[in-house]
Protein backbone atom coordinates (compact mmCIF):
# COMPACT_ATOMS: atom_id res chain seq x y z
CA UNK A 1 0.00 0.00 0.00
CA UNK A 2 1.55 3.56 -0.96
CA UNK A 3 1.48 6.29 1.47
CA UNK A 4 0.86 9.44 0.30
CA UNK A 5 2.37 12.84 1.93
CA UNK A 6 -0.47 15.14 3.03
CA UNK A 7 0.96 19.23 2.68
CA UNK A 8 -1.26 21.17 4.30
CA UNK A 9 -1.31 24.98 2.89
CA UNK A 10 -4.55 26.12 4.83
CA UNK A 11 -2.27 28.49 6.31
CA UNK A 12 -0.73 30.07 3.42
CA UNK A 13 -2.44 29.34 0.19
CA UNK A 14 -5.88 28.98 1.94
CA UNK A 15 -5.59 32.15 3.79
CA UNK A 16 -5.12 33.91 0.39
CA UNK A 17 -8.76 33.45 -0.20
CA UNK A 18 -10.65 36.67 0.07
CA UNK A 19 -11.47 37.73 3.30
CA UNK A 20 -10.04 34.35 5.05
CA UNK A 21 -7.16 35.90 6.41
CA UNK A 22 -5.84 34.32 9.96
CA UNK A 23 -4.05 36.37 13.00
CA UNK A 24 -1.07 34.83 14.81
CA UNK A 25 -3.36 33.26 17.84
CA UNK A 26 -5.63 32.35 15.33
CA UNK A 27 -3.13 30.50 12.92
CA UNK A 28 -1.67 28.65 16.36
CA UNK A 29 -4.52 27.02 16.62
CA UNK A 30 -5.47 25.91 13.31
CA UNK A 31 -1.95 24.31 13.16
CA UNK A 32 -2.20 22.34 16.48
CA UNK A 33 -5.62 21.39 15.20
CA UNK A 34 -3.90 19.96 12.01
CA UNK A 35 -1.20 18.42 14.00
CA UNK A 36 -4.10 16.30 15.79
CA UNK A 37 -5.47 15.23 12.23
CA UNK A 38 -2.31 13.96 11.38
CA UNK A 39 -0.72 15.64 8.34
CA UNK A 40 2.66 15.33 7.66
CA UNK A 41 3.44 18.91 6.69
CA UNK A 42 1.90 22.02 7.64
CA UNK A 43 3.20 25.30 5.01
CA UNK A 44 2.61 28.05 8.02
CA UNK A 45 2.71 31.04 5.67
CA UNK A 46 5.31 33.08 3.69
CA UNK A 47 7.56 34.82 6.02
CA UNK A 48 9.21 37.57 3.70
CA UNK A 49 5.58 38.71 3.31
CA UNK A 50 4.92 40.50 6.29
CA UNK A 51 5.93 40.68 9.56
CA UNK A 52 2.68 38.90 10.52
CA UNK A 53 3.84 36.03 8.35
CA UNK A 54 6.68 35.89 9.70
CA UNK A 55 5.79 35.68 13.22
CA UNK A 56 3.24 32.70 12.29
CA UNK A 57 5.77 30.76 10.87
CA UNK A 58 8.04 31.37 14.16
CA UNK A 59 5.69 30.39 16.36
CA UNK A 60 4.24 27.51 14.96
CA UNK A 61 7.85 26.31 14.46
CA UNK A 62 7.86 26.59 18.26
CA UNK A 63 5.04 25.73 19.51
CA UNK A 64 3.76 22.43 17.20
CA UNK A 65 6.22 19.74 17.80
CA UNK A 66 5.92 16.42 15.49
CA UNK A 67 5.31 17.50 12.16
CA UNK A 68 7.23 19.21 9.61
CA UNK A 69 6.58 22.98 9.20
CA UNK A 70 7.53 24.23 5.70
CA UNK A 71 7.50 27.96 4.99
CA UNK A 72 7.16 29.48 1.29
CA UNK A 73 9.63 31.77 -0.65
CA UNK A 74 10.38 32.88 -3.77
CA UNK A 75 13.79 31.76 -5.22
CA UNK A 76 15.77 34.94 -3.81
CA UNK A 77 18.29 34.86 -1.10
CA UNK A 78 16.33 37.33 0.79
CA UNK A 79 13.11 35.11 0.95
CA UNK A 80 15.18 32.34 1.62
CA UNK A 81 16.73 33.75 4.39
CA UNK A 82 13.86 35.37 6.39
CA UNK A 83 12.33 31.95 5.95
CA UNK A 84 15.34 30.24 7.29
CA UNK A 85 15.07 32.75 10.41
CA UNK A 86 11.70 31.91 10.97
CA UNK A 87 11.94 28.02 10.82
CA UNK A 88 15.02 28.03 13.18
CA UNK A 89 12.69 26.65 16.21
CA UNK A 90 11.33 24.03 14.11
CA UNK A 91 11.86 20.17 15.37
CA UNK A 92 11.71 19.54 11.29
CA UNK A 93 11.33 22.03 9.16
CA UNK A 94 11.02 22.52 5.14
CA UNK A 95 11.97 25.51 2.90
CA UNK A 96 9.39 25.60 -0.22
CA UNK A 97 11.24 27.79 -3.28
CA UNK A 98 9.36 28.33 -5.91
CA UNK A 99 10.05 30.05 -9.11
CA UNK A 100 7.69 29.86 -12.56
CA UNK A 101 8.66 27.96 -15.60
CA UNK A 102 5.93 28.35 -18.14
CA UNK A 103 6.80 30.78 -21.01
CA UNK A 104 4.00 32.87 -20.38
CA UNK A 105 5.03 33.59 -16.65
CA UNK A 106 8.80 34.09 -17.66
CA UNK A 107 8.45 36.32 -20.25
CA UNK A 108 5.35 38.83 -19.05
CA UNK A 109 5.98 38.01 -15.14
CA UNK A 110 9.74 37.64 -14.32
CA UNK A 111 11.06 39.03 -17.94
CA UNK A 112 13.72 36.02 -17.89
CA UNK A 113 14.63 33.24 -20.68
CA UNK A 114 14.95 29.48 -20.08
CA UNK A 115 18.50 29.32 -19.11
CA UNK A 116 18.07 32.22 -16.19
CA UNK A 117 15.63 30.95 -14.89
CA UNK A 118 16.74 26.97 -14.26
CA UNK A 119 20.01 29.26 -12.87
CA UNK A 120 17.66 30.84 -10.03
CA UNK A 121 15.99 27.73 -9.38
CA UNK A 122 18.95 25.75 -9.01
CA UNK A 123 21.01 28.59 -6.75
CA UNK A 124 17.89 28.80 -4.36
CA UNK A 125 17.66 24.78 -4.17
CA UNK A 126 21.71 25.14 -3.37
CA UNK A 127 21.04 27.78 -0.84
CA UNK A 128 17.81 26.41 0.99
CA UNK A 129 19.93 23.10 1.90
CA UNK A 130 22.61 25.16 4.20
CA UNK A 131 19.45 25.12 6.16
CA UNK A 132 18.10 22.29 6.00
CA UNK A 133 18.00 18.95 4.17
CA UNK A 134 14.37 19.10 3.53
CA UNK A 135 14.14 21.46 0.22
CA UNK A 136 10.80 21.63 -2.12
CA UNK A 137 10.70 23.13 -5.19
CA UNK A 138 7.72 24.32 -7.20
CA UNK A 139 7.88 25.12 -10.49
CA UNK A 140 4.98 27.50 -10.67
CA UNK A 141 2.74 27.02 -13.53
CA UNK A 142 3.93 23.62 -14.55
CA UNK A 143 0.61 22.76 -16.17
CA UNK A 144 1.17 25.60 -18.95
CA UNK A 145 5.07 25.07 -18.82
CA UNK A 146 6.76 22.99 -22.16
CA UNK A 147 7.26 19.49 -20.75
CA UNK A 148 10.65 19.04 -22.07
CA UNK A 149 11.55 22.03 -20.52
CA UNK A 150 9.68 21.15 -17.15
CA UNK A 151 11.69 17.78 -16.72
CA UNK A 152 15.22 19.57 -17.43
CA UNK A 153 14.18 22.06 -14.40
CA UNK A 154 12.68 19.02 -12.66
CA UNK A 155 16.02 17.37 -13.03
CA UNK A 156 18.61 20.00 -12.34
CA UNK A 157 16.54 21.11 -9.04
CA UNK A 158 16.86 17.52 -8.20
CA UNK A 159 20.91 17.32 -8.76
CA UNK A 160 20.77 20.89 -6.23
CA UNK A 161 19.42 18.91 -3.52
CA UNK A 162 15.66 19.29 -3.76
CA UNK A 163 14.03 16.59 -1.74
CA UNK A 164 10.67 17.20 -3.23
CA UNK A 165 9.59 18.62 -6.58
CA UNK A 166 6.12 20.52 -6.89
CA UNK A 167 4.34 19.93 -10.51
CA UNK A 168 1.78 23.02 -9.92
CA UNK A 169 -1.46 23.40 -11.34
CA UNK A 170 -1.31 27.08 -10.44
CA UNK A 171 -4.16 28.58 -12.60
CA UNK A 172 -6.74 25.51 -12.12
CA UNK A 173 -5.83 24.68 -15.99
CA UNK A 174 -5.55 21.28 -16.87
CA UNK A 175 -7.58 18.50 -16.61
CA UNK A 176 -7.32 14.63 -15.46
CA UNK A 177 -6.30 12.70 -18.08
CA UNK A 178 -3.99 15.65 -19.34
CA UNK A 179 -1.99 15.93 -15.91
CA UNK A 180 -1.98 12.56 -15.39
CA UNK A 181 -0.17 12.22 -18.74
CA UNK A 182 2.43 15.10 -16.75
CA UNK A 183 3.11 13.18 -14.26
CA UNK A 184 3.49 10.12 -15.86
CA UNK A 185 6.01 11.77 -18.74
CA UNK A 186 8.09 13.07 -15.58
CA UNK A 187 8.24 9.86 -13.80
CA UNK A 188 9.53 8.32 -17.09
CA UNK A 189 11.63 11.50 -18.69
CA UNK A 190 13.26 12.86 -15.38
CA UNK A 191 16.82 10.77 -14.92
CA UNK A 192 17.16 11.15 -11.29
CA UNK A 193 13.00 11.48 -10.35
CA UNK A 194 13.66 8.47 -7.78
CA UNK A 195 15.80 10.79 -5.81
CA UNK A 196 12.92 13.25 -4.94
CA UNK A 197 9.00 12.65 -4.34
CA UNK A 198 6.65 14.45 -7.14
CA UNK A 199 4.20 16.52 -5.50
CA UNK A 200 0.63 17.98 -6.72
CA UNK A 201 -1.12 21.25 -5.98
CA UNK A 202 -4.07 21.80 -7.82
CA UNK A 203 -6.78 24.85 -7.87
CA UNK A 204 -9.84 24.54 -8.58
CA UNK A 205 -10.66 27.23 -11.14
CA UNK A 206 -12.80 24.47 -13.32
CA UNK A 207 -14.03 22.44 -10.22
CA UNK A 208 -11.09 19.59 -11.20
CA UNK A 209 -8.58 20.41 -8.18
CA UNK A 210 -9.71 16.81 -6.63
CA UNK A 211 -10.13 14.85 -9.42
CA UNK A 212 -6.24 15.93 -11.01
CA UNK A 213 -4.99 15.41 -7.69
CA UNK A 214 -6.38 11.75 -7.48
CA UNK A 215 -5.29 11.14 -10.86
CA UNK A 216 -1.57 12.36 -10.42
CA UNK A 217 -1.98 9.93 -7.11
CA UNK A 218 -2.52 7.35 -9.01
CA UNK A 219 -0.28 8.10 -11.97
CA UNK A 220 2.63 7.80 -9.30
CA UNK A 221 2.82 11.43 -7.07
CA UNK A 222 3.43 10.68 -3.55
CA UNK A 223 2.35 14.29 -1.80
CA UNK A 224 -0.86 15.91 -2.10
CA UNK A 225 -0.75 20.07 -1.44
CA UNK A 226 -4.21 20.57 -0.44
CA UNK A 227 -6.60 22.64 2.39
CA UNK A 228 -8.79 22.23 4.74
CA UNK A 229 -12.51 22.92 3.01
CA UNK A 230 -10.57 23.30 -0.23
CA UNK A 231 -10.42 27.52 0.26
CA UNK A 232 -7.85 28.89 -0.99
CA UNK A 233 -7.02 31.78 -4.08
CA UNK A 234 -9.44 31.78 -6.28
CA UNK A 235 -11.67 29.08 -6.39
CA UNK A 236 -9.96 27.57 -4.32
CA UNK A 237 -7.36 24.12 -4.21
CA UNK A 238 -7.92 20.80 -3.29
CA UNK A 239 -9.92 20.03 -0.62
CA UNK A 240 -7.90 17.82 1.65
CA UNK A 241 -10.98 16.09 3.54
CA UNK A 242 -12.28 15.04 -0.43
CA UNK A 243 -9.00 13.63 -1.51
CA UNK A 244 -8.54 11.85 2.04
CA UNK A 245 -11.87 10.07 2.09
CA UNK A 246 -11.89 9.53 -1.93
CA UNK A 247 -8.32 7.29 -1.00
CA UNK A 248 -10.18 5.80 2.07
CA UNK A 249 -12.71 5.09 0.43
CA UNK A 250 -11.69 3.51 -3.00
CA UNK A 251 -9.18 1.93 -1.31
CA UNK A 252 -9.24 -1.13 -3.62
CA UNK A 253 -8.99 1.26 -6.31
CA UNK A 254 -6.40 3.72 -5.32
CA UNK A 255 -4.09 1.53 -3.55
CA UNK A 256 -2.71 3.86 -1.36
CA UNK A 257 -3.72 5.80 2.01
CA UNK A 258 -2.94 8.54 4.34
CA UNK A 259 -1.82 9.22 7.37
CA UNK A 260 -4.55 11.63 8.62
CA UNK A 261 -6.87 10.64 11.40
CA UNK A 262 -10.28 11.12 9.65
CA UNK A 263 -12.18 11.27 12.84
CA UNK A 264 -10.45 14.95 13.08
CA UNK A 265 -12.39 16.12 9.88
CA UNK A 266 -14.98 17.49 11.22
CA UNK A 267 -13.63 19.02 14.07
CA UNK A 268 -10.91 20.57 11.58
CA UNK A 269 -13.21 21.73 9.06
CA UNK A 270 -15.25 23.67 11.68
CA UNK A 271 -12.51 25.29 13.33
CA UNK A 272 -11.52 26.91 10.04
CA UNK A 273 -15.01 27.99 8.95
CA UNK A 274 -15.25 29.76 12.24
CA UNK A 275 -11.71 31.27 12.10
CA UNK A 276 -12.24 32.46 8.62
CA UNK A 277 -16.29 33.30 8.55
CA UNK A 278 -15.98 31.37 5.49
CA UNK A 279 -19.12 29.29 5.89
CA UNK A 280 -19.20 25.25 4.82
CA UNK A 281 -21.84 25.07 1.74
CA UNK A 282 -24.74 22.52 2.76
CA UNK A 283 -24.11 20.25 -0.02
CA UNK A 284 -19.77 20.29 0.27
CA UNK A 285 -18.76 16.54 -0.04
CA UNK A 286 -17.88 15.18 3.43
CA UNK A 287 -18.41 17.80 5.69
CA UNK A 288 -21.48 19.69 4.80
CA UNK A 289 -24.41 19.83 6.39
CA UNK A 290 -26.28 17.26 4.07
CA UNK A 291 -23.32 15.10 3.70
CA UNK A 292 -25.18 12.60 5.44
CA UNK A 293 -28.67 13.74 5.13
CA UNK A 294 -31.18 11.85 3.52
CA UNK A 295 -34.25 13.30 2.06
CA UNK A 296 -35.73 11.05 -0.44
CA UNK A 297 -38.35 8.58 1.21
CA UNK A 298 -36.56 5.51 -1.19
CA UNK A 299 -33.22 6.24 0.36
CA UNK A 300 -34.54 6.89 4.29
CA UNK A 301 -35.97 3.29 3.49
CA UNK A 302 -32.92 1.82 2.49
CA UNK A 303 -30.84 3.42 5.00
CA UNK A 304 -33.08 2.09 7.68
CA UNK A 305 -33.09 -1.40 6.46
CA UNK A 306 -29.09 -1.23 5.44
CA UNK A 307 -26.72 1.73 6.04
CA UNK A 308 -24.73 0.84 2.82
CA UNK A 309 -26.93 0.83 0.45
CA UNK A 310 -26.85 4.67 0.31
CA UNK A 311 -24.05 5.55 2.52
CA UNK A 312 -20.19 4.73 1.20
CA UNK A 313 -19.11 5.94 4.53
CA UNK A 314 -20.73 6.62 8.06
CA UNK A 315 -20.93 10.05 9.76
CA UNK A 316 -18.46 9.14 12.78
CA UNK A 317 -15.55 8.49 10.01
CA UNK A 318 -14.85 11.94 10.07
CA UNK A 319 -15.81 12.62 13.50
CA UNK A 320 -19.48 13.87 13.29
CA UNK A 321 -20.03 14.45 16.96
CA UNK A 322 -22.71 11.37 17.90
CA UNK A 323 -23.19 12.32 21.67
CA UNK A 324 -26.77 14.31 22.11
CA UNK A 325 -25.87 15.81 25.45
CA UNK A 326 -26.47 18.94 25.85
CA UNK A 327 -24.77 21.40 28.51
CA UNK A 328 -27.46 23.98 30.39
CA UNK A 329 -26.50 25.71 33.16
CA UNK A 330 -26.53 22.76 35.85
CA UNK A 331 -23.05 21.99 33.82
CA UNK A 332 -20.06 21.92 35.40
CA UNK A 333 -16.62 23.30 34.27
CA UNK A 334 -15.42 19.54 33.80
CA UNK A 335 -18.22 18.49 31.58
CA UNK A 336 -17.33 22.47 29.41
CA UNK A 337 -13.62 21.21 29.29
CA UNK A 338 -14.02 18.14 28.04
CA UNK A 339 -17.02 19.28 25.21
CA UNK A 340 -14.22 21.41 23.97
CA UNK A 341 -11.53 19.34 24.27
CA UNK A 342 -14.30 16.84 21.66
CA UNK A 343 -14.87 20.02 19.65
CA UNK A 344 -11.34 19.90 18.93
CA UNK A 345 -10.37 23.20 20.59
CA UNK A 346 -6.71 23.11 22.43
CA UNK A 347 -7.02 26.16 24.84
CA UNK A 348 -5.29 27.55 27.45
CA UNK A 349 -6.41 27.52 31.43
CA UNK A 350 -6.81 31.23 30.81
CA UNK A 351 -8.78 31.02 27.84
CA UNK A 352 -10.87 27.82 28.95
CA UNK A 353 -12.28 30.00 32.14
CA UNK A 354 -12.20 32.91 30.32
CA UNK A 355 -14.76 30.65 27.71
CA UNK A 356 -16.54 29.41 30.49
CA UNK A 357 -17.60 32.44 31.86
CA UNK A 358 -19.17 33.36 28.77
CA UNK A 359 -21.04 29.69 28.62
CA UNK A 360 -22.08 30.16 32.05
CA UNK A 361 -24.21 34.05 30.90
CA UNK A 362 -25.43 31.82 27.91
CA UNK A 363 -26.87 29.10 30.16
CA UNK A 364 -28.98 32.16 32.02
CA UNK A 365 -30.04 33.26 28.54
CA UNK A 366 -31.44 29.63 26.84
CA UNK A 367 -32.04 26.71 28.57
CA UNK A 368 -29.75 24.27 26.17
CA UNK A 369 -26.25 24.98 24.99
CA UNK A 370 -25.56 22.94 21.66
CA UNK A 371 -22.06 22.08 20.06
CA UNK A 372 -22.58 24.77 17.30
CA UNK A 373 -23.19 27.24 20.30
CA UNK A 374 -19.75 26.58 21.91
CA UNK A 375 -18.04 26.76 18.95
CA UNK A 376 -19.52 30.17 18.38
CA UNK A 377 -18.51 31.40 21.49
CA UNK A 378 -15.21 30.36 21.52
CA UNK A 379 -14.93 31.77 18.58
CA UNK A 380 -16.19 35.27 19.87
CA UNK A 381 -14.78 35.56 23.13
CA UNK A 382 -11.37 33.36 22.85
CA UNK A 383 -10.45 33.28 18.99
CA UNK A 384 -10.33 36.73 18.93
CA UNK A 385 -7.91 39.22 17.37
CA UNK A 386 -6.09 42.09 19.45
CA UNK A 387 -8.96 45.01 19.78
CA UNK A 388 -9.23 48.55 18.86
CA UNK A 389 -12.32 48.96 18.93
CA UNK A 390 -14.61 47.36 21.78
CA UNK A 391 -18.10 47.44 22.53
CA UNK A 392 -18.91 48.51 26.15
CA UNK A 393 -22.23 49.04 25.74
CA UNK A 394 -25.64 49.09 23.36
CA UNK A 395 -29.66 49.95 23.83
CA UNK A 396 -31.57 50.34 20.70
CA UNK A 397 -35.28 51.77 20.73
CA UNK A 398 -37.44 50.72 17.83
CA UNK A 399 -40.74 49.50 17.18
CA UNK A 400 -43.60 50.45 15.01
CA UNK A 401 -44.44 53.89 15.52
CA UNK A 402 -40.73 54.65 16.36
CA UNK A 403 -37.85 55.45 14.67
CA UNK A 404 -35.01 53.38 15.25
CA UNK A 405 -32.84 54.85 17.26
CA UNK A 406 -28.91 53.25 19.02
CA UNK A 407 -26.84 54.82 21.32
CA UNK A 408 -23.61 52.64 21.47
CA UNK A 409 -20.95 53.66 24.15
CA UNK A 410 -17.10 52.00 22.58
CA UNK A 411 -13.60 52.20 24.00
CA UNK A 412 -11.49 53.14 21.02
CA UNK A 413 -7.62 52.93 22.18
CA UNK A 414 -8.89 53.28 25.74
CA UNK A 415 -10.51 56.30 25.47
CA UNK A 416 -14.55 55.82 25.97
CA UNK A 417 -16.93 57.66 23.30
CA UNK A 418 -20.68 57.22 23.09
CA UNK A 419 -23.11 58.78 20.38
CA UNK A 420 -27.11 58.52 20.01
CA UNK A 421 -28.03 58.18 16.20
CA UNK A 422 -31.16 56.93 14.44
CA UNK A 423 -31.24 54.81 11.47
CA UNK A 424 -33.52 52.95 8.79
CA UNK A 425 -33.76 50.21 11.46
CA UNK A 426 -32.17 49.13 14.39
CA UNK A 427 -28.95 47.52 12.59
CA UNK A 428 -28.35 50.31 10.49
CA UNK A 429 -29.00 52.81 13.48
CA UNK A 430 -26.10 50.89 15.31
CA UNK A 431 -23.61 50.49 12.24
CA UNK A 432 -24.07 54.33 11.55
CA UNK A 433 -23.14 55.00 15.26
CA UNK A 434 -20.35 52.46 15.42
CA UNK A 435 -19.31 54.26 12.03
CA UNK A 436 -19.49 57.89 13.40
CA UNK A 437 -17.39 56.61 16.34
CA UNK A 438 -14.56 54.74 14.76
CA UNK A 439 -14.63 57.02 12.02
CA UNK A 440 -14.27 54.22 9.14
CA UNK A 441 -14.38 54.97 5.93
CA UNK A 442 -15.00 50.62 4.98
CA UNK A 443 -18.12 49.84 2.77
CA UNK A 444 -20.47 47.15 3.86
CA UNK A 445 -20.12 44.70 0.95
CA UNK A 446 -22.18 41.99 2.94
CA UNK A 447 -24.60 41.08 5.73
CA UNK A 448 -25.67 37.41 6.97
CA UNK A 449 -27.42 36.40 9.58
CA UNK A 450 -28.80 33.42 11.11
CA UNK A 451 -29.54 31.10 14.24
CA UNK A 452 -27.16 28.96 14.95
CA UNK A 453 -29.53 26.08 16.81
CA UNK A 454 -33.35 25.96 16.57
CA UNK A 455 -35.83 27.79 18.88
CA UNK A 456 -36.16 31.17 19.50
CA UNK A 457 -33.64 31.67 22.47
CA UNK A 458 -30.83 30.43 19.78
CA UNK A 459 -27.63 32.31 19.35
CA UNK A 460 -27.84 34.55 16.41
CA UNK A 461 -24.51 34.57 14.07
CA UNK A 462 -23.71 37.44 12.16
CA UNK A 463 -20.70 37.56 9.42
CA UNK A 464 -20.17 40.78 7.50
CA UNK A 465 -17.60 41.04 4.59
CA UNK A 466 -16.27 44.55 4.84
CA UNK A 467 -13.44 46.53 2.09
CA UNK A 468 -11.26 49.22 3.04
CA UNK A 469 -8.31 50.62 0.97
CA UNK A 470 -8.28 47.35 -1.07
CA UNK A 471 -8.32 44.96 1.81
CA UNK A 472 -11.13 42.84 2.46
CA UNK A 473 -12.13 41.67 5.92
CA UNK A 474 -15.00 39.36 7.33
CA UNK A 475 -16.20 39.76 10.74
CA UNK A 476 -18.38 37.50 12.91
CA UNK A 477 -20.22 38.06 15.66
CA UNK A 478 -22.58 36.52 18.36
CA UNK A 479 -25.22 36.58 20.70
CA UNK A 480 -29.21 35.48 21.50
CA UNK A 481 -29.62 39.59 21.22
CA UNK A 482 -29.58 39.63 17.15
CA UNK A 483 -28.53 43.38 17.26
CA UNK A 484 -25.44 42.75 19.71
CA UNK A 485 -24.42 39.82 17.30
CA UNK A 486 -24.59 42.25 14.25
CA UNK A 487 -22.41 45.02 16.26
CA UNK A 488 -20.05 42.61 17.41
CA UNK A 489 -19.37 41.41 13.61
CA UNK A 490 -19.27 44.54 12.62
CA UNK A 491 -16.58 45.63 15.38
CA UNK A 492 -14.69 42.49 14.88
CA UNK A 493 -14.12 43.49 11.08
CA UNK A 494 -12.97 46.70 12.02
CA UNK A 495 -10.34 45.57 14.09
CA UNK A 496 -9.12 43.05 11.36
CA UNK A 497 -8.86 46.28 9.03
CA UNK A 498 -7.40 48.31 11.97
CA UNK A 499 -4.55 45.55 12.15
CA UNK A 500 -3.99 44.95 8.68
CA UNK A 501 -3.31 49.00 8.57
CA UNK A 502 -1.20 48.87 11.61
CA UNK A 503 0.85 46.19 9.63
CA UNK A 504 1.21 48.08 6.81
């Protein structure tokens, strides 16, 4: 049976989705929750990118221990460097160099010819092993590249010392049959290819990033780049939960596995639609909410007589939580720690009490606290980003012979300001006021709410998408008060922008 490297770029090619971006806490987490589902490599950003990036990478270098933590650069001392710097702590660590090889890329993009290019690729292979023995290479584009000219890269990166060669689908271009015919050419073109494992990273521009990653899989790559709910630039890459359970799955067809715990699916895929507001899609393979839902009266038959005859794989594979306890407020802190701990959240005493606080004030508000509700207010209470903006207070008046009217009291850099406006309703009252305090200038380019369990004491979640000087942000928010989960969101976008503009 062939094991295939999972290469887990939630972190850096998933956070390049619009709007999904992580801070440093935030990233922390996602990576220890990644360690639990067992990948084998975790790319933790791009250091020379931003300071931000940088830091992410350092700290998940020191603080995840057992897997290899890769960081991304472009093939430039510099970037090669800073991502040296930030890897130092790392038990094993991974430098990913890229640089693009398809004609269109090197003559509009870097403005190089064939021979200058295999020189910079080579010299940043040569220069990534003085820190470390574990050197991938991407050659950026290879889907649109000349194959000849892809397996002489391929090769010479290989005699530099590169451990691992990327084949990139970078523009979600190619198709199954086509990159399986790459792949295949490389294995049998590339002199040396036994000295270095061929890797895959496919988007998902023409909904295909799954099906060319399976089919490079099976035409003989041994590492999958992939993330977690397959967001990423774009459309998107590779959804790592699909290609996971597709090899499961078909084993007898695939011949060849993973190493990830599938039972931390779920949990994983959760954690990340919180993190990013980036919300599952009902009918997303494996982990959306009708994964396992069956309408049809034919099927709920079937199902009830046999399982398999319309279910190819059952909900606790991946960790669908099957305990119906609920916590109220009779629970104990015990019973909260160990829900999260089968939530997958790793937190801190600090941040558990701080957590449980919060559950304890939602127990007084609705009689029965639900996974989904936890995970919503860990996300809004522990999971949160460094504030400069924070809500102290709120009262709305509205009703039908009234016009709407807030008055919201914030601490903006710990200096208290309060202001009574009115408003087309009692949302818009308070984002107008929350506006007139901060003084942002961001436009509102989206507004979703809804209740996150059934009944009418559920927790309402709000996400807002907000822009600002070409930056876009999302912001969630909640609360069984509908109008303190939409200031919340609001507030928590705000501060994403703030820190984005204090980065830059």
């Amino acid at each position: 049976m062939r094991r295939i490297k999972i290469f887990d770029t939630t972190l850096r090619d998933g956070e390049q989705s619009p709007g999904a971006s992580m801070n440093v806490d935030e990233k922390i987490q996602v990576a220890k929750q990644l360690k639990k589902l067992g990948v084998d490599i975790i790319e933790a950003g791009f250091p020379i990118a931003s300071p931000g990036d940088f830091e992410a990478v350092n700290r998940i270098s020191k603080e995840v221990k057992g897997v290899v933590v890769a960081g991304l650069c472009r093939a430039r001392d510099e970037d090669i460097e800073r991502a040296a710097e930030a890897l130092k702590p790392a038990e094993q660590k991974r430098i990913h160099t890229f640089i693009a090889t398809s004609d269109i890329h090197l003559k509009y993009k870097l403005r190089m010819n064939r021979e200058q290019v295999i020189e910079a690729a080579v010299k940043a292979v040569k220069k990534a092993r003085q820190y470390t023995d574990d050197v991938e290479f991407s050659a950026e584009d290879a889907t649109r590249s000349d194959w000849e000219y892809l397996c002489k890269v391929t090769e010479e990166v290989i005699k530099a010392g590169a451990t691992t060669v990327n084949i990139p689908d970078t523009v979600g271009y190619t198709i199954p049959q086509e990159y399986g015919e790459l792949i295949e050419y490389l294995l049998n073109n590339v002199p040396n290819i036994d000295k270095a494992t061929i890797s895959v990273h496919c988007h998902n521009d023409l909904g295909l990033a799954v099906a060319n990653s399976l089919t490079a899989i099976l035409k003989g790559a041994g590492q999958v780049e992939c993330t977690i709910n397959g967001i990423g630039e774009r459309a998107g890459n590779a959804a790592l939960e699909e290609i996971v359970m597709a090899l499961k799955v078909r084993n007898d067809f695939f011949k060849a596995d993973t190493g990830i715990v599938t039972q931390e699916i779920y949990r994983t895929s959760r954690l990340i639609s919180k993190i990013t507001g980036m919300v599952v899609q009902p009918n997303k393979a494996i982990v959306g909410a009708n994964a396992f839902a069956h309408e049809a009266g034919i099927h709920q038959d079937g199902v009830l007589k046999e399982r398999t005859t319309y279910e190819i794989m059952r909900p606790e594979d991946i960790g669908i939580p099957s305990s119906k306890i609920v916590l109220g407020k009779h629970s104990g802190r015990h019973a909260f720690k160990k829900r999260l701990e089968e939530l997958g959240f790793s937190l801190t005493e600090e941040e558990i009490n701080r957590a449980f606080e919060r559950f304890k004030r939602l127990a007084d508000q609705k009689k029965y606290i639900f996974n989904e509700d936890i995970e919503a207010l860990v996300s809004d209470e522990v999971l949160r980003i460094a504030e400069v903006y924070q809500l102290i207070d709120l009262e709305v008046a509205s009703g039908t012979k009234k016009k709407p009217t807030a008055t919201v009291k914030m601490k903006i850099n710990g200096e208290e300001k309060e202001i009574t406006i009115s408003g087309d309703g009692p949302v818009d009252a308070v984002y107008k006021a929350i506006t007139e305090l901060t003084g942002s200038k961001a436009e509102l380019n989206k507004f979703e709410i809804k209740a996150i369990t059934g009944g009418t004491d559920a927790l309402g979640e709000v996400t807002v998408i907000l822009e600002e000087g070409g930056h876009t942000v999302r912001g969630h928010g909640s609360d069984t008060d509908i109008i303190v989960a939409s200031a919340k969101a609001y507030i928590n976008a705000l501060n994403k922008l703030a820190l984005k503009n204090l980065k830059a």
